[in-house]
C-alpha atoms as a PDB file:
ATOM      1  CA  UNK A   1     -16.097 -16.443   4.095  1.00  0.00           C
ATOM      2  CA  UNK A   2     -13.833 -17.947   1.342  1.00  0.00           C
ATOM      3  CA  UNK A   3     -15.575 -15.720  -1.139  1.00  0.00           C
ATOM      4  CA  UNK A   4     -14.760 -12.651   0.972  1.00  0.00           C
ATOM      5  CA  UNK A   5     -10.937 -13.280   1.467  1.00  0.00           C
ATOM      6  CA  UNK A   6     -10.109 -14.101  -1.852  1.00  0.00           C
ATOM      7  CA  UNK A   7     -12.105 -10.757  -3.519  1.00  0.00           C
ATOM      8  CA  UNK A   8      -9.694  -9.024  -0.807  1.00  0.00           C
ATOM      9  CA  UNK A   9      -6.518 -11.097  -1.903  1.00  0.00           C
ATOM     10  CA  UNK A  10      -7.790 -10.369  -5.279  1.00  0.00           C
ATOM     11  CA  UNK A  11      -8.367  -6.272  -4.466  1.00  0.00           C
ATOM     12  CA  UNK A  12      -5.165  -5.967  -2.936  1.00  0.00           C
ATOM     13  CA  UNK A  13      -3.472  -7.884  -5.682  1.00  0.00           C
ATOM     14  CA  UNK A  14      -4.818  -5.189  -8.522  1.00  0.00           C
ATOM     15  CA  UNK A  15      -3.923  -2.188  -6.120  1.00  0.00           C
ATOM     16  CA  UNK A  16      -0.777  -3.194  -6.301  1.00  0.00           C
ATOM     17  CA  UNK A  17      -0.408  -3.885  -9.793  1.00  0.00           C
ATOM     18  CA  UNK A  18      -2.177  -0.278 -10.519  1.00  0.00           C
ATOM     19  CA  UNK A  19       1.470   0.691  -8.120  1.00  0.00           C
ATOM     20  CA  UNK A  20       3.946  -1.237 -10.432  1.00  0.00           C
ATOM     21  CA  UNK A  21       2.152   0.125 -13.587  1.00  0.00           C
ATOM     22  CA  UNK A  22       2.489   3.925 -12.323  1.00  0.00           C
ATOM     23  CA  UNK A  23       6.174   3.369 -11.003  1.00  0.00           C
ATOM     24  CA  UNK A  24       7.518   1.474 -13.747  1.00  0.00           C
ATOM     25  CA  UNK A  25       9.052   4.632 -14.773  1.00  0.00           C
ATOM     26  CA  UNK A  26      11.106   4.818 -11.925  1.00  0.00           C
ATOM     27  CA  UNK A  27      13.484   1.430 -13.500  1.00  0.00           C
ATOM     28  CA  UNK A  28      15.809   3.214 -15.462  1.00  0.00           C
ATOM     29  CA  UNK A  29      17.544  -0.517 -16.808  1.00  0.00           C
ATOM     30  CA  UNK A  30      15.501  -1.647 -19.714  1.00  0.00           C
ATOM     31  CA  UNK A  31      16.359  -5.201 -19.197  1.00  0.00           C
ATOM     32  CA  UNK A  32      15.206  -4.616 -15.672  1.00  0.00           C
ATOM     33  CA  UNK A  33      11.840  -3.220 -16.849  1.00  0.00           C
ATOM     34  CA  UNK A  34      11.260  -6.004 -19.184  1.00  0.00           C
ATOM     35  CA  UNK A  35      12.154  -8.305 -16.122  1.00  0.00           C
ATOM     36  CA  UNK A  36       9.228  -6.243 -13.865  1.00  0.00           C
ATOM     37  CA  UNK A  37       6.814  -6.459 -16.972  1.00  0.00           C
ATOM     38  CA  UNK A  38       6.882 -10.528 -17.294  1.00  0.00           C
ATOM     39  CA  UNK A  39       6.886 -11.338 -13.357  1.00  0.00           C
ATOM     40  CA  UNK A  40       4.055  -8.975 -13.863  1.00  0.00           C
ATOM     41  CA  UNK A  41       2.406 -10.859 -16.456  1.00  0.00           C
ATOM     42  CA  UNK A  42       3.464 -13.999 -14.808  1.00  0.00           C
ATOM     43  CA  UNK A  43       1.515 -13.532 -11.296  1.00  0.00           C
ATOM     44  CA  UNK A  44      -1.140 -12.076 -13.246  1.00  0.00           C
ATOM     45  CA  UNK A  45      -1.959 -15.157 -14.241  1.00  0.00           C
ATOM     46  CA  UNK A  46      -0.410 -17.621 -11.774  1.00  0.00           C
ATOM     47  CA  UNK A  47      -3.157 -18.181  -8.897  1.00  0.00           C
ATOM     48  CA  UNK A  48      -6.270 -20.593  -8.345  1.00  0.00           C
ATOM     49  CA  UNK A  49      -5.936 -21.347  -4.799  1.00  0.00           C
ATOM     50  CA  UNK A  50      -6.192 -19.369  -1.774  1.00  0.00           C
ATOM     51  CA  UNK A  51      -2.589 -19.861  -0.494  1.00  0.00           C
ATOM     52  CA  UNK A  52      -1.416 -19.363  -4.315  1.00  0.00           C
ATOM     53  CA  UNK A  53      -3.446 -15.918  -4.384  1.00  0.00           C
ATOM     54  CA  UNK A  54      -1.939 -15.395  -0.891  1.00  0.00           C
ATOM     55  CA  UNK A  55       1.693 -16.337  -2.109  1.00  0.00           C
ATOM     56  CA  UNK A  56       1.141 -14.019  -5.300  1.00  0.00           C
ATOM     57  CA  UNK A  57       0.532 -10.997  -3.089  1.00  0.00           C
ATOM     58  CA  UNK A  58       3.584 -11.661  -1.709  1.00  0.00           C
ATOM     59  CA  UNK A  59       6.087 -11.385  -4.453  1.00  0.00           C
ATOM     60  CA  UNK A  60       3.646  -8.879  -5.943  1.00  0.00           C
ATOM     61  CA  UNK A  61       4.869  -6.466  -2.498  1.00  0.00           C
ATOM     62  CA  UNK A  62       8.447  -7.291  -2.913  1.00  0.00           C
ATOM     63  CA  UNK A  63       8.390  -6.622  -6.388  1.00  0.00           C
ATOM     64  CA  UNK A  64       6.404  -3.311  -5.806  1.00  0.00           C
ATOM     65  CA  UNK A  65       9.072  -2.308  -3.413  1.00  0.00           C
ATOM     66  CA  UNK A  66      11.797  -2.757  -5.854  1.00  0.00           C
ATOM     67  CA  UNK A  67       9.973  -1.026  -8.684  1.00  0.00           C
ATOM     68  CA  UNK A  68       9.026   2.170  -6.663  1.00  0.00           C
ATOM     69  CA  UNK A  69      13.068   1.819  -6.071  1.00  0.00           C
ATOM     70  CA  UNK A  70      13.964   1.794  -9.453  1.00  0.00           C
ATOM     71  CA  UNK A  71      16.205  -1.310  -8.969  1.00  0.00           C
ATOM     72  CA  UNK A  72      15.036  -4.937  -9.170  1.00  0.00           C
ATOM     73  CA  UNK A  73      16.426  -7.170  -6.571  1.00  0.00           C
ATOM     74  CA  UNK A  74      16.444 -10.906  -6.875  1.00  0.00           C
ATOM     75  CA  UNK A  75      14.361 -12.569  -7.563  1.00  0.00           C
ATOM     76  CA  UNK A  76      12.417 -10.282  -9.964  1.00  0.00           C
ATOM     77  CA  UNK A  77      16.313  -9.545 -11.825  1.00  0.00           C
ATOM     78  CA  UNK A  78      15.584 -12.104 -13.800  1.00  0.00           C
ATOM     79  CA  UNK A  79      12.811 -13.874 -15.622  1.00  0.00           C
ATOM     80  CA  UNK A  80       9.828 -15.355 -14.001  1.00  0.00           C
ATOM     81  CA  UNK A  81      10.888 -19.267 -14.020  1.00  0.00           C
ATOM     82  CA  UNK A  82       8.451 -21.517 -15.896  1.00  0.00           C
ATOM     83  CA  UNK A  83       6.942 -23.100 -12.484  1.00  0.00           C
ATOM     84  CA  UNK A  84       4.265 -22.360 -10.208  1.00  0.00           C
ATOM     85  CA  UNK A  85       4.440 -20.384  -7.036  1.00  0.00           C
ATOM     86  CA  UNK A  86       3.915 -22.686  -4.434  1.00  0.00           C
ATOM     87  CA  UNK A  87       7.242 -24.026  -6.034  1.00  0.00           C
ATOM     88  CA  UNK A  88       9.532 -20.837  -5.937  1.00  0.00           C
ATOM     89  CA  UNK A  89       8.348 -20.056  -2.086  1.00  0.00           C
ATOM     90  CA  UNK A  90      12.160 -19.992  -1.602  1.00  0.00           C
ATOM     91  CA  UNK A  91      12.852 -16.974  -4.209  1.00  0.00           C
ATOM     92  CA  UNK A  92      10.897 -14.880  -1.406  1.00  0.00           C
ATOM     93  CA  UNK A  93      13.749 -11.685  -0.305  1.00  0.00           C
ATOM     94  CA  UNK A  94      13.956 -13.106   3.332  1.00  0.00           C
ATOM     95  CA  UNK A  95      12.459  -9.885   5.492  1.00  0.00           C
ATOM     96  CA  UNK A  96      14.422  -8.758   8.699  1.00  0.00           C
ATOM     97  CA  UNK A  97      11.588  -7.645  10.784  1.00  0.00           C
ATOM     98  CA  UNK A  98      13.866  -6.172  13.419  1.00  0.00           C
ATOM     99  CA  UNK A  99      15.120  -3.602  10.513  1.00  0.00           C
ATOM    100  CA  UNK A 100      12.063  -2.080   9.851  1.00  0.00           C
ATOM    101  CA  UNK A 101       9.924   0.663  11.159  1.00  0.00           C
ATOM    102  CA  UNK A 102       7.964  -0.191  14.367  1.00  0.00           C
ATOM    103  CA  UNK A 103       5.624   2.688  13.420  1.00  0.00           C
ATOM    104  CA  UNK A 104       5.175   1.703  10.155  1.00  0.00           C
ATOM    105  CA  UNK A 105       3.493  -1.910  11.167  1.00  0.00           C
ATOM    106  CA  UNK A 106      -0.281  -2.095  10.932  1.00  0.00           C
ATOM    107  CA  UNK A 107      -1.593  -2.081  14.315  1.00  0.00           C
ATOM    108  CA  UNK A 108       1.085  -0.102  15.666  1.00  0.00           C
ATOM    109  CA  UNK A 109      -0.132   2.040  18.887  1.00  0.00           C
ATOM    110  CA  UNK A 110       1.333   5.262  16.981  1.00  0.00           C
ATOM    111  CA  UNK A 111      -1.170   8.638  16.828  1.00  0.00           C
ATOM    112  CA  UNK A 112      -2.008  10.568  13.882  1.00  0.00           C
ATOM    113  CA  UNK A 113      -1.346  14.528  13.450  1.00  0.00           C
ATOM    114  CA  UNK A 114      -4.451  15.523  12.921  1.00  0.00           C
ATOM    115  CA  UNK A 115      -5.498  13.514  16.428  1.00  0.00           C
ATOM    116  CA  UNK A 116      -2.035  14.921  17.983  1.00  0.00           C
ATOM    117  CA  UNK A 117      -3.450  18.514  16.732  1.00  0.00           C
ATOM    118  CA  UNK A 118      -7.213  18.400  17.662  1.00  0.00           C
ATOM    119  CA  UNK A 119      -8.347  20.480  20.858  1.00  0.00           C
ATOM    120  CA  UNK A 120     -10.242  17.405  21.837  1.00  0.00           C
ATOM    121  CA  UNK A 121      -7.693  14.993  21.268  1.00  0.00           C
ATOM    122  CA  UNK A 122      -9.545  13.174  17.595  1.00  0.00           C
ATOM    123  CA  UNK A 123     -12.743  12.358  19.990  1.00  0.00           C
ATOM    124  CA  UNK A 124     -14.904  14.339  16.920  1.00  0.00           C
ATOM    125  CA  UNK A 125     -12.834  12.174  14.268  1.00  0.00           C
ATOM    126  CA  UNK A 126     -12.803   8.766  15.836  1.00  0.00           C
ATOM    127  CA  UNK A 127     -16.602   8.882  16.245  1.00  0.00           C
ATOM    128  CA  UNK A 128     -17.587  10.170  12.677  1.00  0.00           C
ATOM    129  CA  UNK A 129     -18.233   7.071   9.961  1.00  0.00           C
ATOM    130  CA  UNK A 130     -15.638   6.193   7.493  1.00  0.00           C
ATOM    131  CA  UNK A 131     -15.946   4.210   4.281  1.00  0.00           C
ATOM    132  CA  UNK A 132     -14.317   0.911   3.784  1.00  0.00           C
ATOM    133  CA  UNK A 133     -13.348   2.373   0.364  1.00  0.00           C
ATOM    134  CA  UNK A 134     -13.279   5.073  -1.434  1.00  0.00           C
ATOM    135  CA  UNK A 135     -12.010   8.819  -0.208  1.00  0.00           C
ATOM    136  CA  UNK A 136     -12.735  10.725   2.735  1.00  0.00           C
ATOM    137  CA  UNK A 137     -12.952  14.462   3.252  1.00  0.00           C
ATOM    138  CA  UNK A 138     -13.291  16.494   6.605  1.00  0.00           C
ATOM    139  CA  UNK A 139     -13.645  20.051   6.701  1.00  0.00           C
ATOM    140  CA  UNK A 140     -13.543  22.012   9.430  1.00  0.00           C
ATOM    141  CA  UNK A 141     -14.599  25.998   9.634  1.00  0.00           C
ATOM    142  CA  UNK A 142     -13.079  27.402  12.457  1.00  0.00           C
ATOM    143  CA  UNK A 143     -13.349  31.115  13.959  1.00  0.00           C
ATOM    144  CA  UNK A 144     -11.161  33.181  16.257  1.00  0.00           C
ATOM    145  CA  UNK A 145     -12.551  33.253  19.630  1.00  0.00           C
ATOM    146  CA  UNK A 146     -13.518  36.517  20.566  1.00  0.00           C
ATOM    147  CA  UNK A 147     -11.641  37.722  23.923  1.00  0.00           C
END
């Protein structure tokens, strides 16, 4: 079971990196991309633990978010201090949860368009098979009806 979580912790944690690579472009400050590019380095190679590989994926979404915005917010403004994680737990950005989306929570009770859009309301959709990775493709062939 431990095996399992922390290859997910670990797949998330490179997902998100592949993000911060591909939007690094977006910081325009060069001091700020330099910033990005050691806290990058530094959670690269800053977890052992579970709760450490936990606590990395959780800077490694704040600082996502402020890379695909193009400005770095504290902490990642500055250099990664010379410490481990389970010691800067306070430099987390503290998250207002009653600012963000409702719809955009996992879990949330919110329909797709394609389900909203399907003469028998997704019913096909939600009982074909879907990979746990990789892509998936539907295509439908439709015809008029004939009147």
């Amino acid at each position: 079971m431990a095996a399992e979580i922390k290859e997910a912790l670990l797949y998330d944690f490179n997902y998100s990196l592949f993000v911060a690579n591909t939007m690094l472009p977006n910081v325009r400050n060069v001091e700020d991309k330099q910033n990005a590019v050691k806290w990058l380095r530094f959670l690269k190679t800053s977890a052992k633990s579970l709760q450490e590989l936990n606590l990395r994926n959780e800077f490694m979404d704040h600082l996502v978010k402020s890379v695909q915005a193009g400005v770095m917010s504290p902490p990642f403004d500055t250099p990664p201090p010379n410490s481990s994680l389970t010691s800067m737990i306070s430099l987390l950005p503290v998250v207002d949860l009653d600012a963000e989306d409702p719809s955009s929570c996992r879990g949330s009770r919110r329909t797709s368009a394609i389900m909203q859009r399907s003469p028998d309301a997704g019913a096909f959709l939600a009982a074909q098979p879907i990979p746990d990775v990789g892509a998936f493709c539907y295509v439908a062939v439709l015809t008029k009806k004939n009147n």
